[in-house]
N, C-alpha and C. Protein backbone atom coordinates (compact mmCIF):
# COMPACT_ATOMS: atom_id res chain seq x y z
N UNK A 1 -13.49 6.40 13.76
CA UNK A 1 -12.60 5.82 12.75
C UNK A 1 -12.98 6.41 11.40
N UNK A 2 -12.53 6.65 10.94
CA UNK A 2 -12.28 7.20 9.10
C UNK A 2 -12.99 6.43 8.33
N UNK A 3 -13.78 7.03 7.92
CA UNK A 3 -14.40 6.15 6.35
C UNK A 3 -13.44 5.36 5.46
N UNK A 4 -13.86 4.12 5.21
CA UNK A 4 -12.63 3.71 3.95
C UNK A 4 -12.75 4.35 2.94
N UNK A 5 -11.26 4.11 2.44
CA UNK A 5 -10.88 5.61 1.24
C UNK A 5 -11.50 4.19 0.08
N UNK A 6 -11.63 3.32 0.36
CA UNK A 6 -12.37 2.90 -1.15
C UNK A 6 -13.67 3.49 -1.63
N UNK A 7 -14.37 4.13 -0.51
CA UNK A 7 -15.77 4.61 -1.39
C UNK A 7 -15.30 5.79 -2.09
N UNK A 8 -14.01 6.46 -2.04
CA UNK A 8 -13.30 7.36 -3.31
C UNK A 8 -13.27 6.81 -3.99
N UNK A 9 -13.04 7.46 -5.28
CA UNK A 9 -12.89 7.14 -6.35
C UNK A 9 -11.80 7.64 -7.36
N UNK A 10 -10.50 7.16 -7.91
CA UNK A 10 -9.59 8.04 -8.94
C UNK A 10 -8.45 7.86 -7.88
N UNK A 11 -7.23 7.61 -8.06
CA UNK A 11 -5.95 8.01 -7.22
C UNK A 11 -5.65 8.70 -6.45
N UNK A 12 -5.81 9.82 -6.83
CA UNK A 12 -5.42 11.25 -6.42
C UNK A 12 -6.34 11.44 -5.66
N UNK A 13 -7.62 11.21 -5.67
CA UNK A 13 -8.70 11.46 -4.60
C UNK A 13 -8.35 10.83 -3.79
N UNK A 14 -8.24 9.43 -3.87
CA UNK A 14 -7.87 8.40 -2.54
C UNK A 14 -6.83 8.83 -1.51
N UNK A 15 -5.40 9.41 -2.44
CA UNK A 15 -4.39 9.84 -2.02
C UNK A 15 -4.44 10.85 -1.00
N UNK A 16 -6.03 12.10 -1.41
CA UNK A 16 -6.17 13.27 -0.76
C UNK A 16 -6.61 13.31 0.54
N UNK A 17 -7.50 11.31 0.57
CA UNK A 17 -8.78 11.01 1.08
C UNK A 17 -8.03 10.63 3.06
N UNK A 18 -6.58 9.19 2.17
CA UNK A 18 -5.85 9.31 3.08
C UNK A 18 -4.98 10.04 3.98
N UNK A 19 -4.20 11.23 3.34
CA UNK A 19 -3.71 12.37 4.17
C UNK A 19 -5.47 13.21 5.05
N UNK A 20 -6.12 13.32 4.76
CA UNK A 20 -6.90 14.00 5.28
C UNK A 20 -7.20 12.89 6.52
N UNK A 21 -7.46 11.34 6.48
CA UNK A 21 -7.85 10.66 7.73
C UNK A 21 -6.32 10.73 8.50
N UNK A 22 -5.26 10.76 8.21
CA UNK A 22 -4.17 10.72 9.12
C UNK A 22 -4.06 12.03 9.58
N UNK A 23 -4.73 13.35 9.20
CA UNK A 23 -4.29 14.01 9.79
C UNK A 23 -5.41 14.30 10.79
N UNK A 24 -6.27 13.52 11.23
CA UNK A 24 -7.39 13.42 12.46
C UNK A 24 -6.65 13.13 13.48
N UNK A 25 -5.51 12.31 13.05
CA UNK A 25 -5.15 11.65 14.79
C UNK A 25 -4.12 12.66 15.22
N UNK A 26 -4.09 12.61 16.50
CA UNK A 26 -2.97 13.86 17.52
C UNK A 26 -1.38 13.30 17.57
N UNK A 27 -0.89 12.16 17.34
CA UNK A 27 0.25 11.84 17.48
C UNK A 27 0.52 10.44 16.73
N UNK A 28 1.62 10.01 16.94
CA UNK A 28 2.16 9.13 15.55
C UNK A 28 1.73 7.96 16.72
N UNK A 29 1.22 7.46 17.49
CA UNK A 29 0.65 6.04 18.19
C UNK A 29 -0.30 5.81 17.57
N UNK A 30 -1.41 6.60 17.44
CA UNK A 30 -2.42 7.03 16.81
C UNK A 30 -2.27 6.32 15.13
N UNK A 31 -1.71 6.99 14.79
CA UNK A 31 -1.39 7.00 13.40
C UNK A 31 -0.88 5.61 13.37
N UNK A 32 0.48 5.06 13.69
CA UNK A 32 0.44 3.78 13.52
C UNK A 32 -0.64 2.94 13.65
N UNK A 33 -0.87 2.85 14.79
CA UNK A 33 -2.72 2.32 15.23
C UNK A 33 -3.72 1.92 14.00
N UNK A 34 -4.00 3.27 13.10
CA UNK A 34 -4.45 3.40 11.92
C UNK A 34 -4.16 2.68 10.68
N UNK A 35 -2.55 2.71 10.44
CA UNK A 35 -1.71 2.08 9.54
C UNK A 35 -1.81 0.49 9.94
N UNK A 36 -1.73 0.17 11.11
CA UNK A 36 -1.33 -1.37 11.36
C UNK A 36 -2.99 -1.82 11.14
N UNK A 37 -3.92 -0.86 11.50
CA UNK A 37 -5.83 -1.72 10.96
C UNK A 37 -5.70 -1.47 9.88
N UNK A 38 -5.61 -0.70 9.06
CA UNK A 38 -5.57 -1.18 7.40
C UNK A 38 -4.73 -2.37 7.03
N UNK A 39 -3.78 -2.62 7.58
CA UNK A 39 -3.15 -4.05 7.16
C UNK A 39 -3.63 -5.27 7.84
N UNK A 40 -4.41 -5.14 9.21
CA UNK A 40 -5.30 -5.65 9.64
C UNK A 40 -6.69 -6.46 8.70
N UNK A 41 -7.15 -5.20 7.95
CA UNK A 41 -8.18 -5.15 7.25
C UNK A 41 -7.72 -6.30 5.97
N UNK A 42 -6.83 -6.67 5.33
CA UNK A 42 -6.30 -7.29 4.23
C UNK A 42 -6.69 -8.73 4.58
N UNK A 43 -7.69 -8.84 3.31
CA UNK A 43 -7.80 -10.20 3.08
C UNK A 43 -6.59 -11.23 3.38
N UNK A 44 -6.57 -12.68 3.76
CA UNK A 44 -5.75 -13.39 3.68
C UNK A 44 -5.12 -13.71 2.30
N UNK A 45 -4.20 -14.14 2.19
CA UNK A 45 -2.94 -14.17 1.04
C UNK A 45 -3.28 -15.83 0.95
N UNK A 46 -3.61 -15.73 0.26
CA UNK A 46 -3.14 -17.76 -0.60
C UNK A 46 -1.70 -17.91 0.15
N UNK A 47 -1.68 -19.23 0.22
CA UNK A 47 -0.38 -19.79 0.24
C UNK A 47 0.44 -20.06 -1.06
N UNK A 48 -0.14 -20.09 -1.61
CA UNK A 48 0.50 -20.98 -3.19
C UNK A 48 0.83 -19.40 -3.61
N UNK A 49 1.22 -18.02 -2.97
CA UNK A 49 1.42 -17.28 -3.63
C UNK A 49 2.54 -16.25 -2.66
N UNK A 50 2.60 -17.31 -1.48
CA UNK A 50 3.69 -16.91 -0.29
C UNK A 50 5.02 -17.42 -0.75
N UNK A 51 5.82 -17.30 -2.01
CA UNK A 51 6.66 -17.85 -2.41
C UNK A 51 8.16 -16.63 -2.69
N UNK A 52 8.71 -16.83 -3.48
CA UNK A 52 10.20 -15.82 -3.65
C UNK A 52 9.35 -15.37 -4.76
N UNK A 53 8.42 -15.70 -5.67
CA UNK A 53 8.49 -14.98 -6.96
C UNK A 53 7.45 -13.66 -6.69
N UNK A 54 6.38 -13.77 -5.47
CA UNK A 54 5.68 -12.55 -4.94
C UNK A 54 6.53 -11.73 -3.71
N UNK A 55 7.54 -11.96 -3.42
CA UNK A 55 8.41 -11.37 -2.44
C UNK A 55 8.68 -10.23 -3.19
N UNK A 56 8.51 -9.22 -1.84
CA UNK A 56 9.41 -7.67 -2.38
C UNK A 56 10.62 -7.68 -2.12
N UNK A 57 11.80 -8.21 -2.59
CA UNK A 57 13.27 -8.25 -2.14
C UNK A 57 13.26 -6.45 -1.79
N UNK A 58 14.16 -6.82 -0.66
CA UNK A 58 14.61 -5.64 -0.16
C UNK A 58 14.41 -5.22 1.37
N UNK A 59 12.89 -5.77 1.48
CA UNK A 59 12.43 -5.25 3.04
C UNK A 59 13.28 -5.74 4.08
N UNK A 60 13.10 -4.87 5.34
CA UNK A 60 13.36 -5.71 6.05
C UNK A 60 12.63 -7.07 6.66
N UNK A 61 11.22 -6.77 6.34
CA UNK A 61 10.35 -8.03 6.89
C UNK A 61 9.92 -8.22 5.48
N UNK A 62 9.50 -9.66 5.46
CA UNK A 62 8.80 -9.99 4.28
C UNK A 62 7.57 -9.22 4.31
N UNK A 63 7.30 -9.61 2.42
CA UNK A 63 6.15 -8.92 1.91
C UNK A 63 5.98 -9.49 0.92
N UNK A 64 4.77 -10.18 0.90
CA UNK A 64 4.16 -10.84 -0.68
C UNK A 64 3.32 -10.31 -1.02
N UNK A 65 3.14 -9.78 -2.35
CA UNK A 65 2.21 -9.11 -3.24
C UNK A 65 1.96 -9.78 -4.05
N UNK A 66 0.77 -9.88 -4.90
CA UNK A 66 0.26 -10.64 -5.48
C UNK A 66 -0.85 -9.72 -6.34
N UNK A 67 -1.08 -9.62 -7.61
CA UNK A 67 -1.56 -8.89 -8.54
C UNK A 67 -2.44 -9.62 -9.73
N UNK A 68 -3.83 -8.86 -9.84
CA UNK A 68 -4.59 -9.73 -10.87
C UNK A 68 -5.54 -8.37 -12.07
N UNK A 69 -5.36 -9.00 -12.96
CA UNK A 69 -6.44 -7.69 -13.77
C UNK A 69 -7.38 -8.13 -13.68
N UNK A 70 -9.00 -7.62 -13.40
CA UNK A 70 -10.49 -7.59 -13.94
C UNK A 70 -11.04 -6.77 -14.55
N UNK A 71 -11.30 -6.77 -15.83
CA UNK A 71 -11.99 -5.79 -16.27
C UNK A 71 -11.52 -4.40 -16.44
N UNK A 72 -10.33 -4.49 -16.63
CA UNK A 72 -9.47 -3.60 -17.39
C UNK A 72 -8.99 -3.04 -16.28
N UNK A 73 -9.02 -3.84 -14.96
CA UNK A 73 -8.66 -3.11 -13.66
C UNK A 73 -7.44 -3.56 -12.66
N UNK A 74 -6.45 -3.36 -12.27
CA UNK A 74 -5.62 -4.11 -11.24
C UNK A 74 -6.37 -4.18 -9.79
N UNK A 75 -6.05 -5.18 -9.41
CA UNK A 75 -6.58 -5.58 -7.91
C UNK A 75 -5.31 -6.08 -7.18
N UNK A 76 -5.04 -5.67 -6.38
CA UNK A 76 -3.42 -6.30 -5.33
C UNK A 76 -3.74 -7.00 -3.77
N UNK A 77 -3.32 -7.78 -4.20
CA UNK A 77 -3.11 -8.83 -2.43
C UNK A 77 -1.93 -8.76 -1.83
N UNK A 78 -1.89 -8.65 -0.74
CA UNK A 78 -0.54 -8.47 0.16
C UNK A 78 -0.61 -8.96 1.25
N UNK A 79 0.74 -9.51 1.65
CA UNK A 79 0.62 -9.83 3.31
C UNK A 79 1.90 -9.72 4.07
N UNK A 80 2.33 -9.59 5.16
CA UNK A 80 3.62 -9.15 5.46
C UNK A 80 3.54 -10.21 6.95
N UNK A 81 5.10 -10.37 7.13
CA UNK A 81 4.90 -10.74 8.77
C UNK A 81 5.10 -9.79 9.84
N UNK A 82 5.01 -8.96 9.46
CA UNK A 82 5.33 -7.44 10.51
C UNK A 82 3.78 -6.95 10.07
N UNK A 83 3.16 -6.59 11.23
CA UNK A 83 2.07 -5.63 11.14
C UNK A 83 2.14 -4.11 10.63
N UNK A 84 3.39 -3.64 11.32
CA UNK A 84 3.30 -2.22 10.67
C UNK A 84 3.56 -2.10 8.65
N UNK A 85 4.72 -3.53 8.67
CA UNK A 85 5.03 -3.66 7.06
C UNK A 85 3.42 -3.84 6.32
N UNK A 86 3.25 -4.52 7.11
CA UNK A 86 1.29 -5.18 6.14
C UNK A 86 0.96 -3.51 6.16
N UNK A 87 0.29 -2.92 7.48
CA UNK A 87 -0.52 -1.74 6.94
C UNK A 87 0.78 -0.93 5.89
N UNK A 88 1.46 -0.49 6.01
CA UNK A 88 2.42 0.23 5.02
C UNK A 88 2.18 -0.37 3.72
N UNK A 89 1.83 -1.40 3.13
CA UNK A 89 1.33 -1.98 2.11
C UNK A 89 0.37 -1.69 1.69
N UNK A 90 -0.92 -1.58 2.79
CA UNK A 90 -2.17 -1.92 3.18
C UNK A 90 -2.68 -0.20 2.33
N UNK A 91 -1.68 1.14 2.50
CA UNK A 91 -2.11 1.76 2.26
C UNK A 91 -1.55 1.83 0.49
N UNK A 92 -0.45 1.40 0.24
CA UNK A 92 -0.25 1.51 -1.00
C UNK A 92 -1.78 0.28 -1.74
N UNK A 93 -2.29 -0.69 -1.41
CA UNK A 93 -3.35 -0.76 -1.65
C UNK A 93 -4.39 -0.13 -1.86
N UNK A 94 -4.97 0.29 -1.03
CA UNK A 94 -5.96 1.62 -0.64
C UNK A 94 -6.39 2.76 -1.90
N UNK A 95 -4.83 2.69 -2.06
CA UNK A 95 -4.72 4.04 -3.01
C UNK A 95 -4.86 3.14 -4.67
N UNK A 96 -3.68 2.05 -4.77
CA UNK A 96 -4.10 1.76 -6.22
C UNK A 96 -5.09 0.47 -6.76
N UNK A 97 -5.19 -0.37 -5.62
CA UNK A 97 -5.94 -0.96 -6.15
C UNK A 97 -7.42 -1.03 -6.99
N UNK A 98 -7.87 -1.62 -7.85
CA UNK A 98 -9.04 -1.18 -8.40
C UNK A 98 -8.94 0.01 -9.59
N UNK A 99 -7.38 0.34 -9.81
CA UNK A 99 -7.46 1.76 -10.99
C UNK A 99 -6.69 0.60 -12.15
N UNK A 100 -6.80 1.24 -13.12
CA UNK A 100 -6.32 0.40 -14.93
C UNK A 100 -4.75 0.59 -14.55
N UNK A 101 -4.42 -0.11 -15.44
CA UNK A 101 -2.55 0.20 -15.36
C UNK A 101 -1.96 1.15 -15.17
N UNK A 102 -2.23 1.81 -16.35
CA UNK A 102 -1.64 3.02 -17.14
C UNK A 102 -2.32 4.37 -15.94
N UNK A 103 -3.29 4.20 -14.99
CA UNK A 103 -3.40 4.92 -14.18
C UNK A 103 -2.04 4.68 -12.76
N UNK A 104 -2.09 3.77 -12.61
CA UNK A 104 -0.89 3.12 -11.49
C UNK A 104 0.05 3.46 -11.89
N UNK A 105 0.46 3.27 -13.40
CA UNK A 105 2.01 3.84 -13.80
C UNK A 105 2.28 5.10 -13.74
N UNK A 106 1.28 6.27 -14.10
CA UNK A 106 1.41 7.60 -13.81
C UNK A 106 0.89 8.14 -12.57
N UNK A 107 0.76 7.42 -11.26
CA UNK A 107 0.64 8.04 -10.18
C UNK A 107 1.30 8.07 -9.63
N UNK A 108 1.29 9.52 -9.28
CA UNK A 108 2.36 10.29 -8.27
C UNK A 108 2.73 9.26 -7.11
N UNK A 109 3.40 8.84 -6.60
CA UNK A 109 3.67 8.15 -5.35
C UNK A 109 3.94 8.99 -4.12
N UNK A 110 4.32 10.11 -4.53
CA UNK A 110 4.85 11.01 -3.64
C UNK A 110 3.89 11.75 -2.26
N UNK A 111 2.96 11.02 -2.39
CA UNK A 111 1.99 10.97 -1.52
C UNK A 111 2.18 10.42 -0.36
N UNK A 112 3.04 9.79 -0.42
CA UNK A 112 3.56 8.83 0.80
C UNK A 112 4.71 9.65 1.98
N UNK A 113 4.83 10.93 1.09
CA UNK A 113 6.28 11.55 1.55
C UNK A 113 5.44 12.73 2.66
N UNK A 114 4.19 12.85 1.99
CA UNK A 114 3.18 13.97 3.07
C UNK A 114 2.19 13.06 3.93
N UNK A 115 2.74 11.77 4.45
CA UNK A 115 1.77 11.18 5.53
C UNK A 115 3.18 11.33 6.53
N UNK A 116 4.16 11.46 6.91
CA UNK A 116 5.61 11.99 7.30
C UNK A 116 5.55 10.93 8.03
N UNK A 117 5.06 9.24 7.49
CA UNK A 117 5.52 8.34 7.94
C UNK A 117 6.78 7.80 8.03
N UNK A 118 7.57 8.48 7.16
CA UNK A 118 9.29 8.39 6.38
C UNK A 118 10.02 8.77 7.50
N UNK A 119 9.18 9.96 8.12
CA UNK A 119 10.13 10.60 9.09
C UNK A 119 10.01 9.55 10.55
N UNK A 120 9.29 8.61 10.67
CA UNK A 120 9.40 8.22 11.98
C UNK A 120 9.28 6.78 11.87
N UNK A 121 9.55 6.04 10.68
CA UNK A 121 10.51 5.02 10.76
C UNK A 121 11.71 4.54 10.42
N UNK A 122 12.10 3.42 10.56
CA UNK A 122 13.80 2.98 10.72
C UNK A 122 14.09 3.42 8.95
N UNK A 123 15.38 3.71 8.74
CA UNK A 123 15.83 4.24 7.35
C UNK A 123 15.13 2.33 6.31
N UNK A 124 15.97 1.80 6.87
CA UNK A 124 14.70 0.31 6.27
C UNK A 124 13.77 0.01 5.62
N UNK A 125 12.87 0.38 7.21
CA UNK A 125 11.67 0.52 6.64
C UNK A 125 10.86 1.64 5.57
N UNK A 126 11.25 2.62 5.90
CA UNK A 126 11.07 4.15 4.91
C UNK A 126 11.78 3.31 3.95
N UNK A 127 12.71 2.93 3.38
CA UNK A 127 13.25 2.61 2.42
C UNK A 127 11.99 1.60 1.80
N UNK A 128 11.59 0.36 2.27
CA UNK A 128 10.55 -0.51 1.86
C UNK A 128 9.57 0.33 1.62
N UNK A 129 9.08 1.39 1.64
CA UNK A 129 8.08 2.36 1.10
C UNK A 129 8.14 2.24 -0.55
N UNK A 130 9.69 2.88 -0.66
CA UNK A 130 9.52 3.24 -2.13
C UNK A 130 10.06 1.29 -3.15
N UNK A 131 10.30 0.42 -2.47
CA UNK A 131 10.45 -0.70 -2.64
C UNK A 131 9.27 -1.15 -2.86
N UNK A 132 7.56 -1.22 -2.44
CA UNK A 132 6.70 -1.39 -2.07
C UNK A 132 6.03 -0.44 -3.64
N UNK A 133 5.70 0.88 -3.53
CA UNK A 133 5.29 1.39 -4.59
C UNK A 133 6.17 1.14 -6.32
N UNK A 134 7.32 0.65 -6.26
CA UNK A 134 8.22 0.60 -7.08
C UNK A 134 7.38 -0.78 -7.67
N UNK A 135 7.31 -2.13 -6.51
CA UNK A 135 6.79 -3.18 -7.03
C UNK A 135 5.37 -2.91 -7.55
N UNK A 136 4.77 -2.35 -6.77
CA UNK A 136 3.09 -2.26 -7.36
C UNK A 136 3.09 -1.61 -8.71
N UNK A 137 4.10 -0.69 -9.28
CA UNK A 137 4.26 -0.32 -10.54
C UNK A 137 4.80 -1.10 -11.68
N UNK A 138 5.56 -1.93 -10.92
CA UNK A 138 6.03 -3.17 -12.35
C UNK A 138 4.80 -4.25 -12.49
N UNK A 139 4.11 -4.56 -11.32
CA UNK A 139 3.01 -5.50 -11.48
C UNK A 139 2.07 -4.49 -12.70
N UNK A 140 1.62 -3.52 -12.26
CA UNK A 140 0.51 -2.84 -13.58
C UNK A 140 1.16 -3.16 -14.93
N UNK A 141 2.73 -2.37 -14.64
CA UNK A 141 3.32 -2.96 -15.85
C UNK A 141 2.92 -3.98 -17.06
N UNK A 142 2.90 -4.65 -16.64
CA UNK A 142 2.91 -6.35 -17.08
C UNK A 142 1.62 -6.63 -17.49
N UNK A 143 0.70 -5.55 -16.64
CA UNK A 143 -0.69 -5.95 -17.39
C UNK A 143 -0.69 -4.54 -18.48
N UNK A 144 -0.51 -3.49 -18.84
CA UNK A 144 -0.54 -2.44 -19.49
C UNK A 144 -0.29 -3.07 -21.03
């Protein structure tokens, strides 16, 4: 199994850290496999924060996100009722959690387009991708 990309450090490293562990596995079972234990891996979600105002409108399965600053830093909680939706989250976590705002607002997202997870799910779900990074960018927002 792959080192967690949190002992990276910086976006773009994380970003580099994750295409490099997905491209270990031989086929997309594999790879889901991977994607659904990182959402695996996600702390539990409060209840008092499973509501419409942390919902990502749009998905097809729910998704609550939940966002806090420390120390000049964003930290994100998520939880989904679909396993593959959680890890698909799980990695937009991965990558920004723990960086300052103004780092989240200028990262490339397009990182997501070279794990060619887009290509082998439902138009939907690929769609909740950029629904998913879109929200994690208005949450930094708000703290910036």
């Amino acid at each position: 199994m792959p080192r967690s990309i949190a002992v990276v450090s910086g976006i773009k490293e994380k970003q580099e850290k994750l295409l490099e562990d997905l491209e270990l596995f031989q086929d997309w079972t594999e790879r889901y496999e991977y994607v659904i234990g990182l959402g695996k891996r996600l702390p539990p979600l409060h209840d008092e924060v499973r509501d419409e105002n942390h919902l990502i409108k749009g998905c097809q399965s729910q998704v609550w996100l939940d966002a806090e600053k420390k120390d000049g830093r964003v930290f994100f909680h998520a939880d989904s009722d679909s396993l593959i939706t959680k890890g698909m989250i799980a990695l937009f976590i991965e990558v920004l959690s723990g960086e300052t705002p103004d780092a989240i607002l200028t990262a490339d997202m397009g990182f997501i387009d070279k794990t060619g997870l887009k290509e082998h799910l439902a138009p939907t779900r690929a769609n909740a991708l950029n629904l998913m990074a879109n929200q994690m960018k208005q949450r930094a927002l708000a703290f910036a």
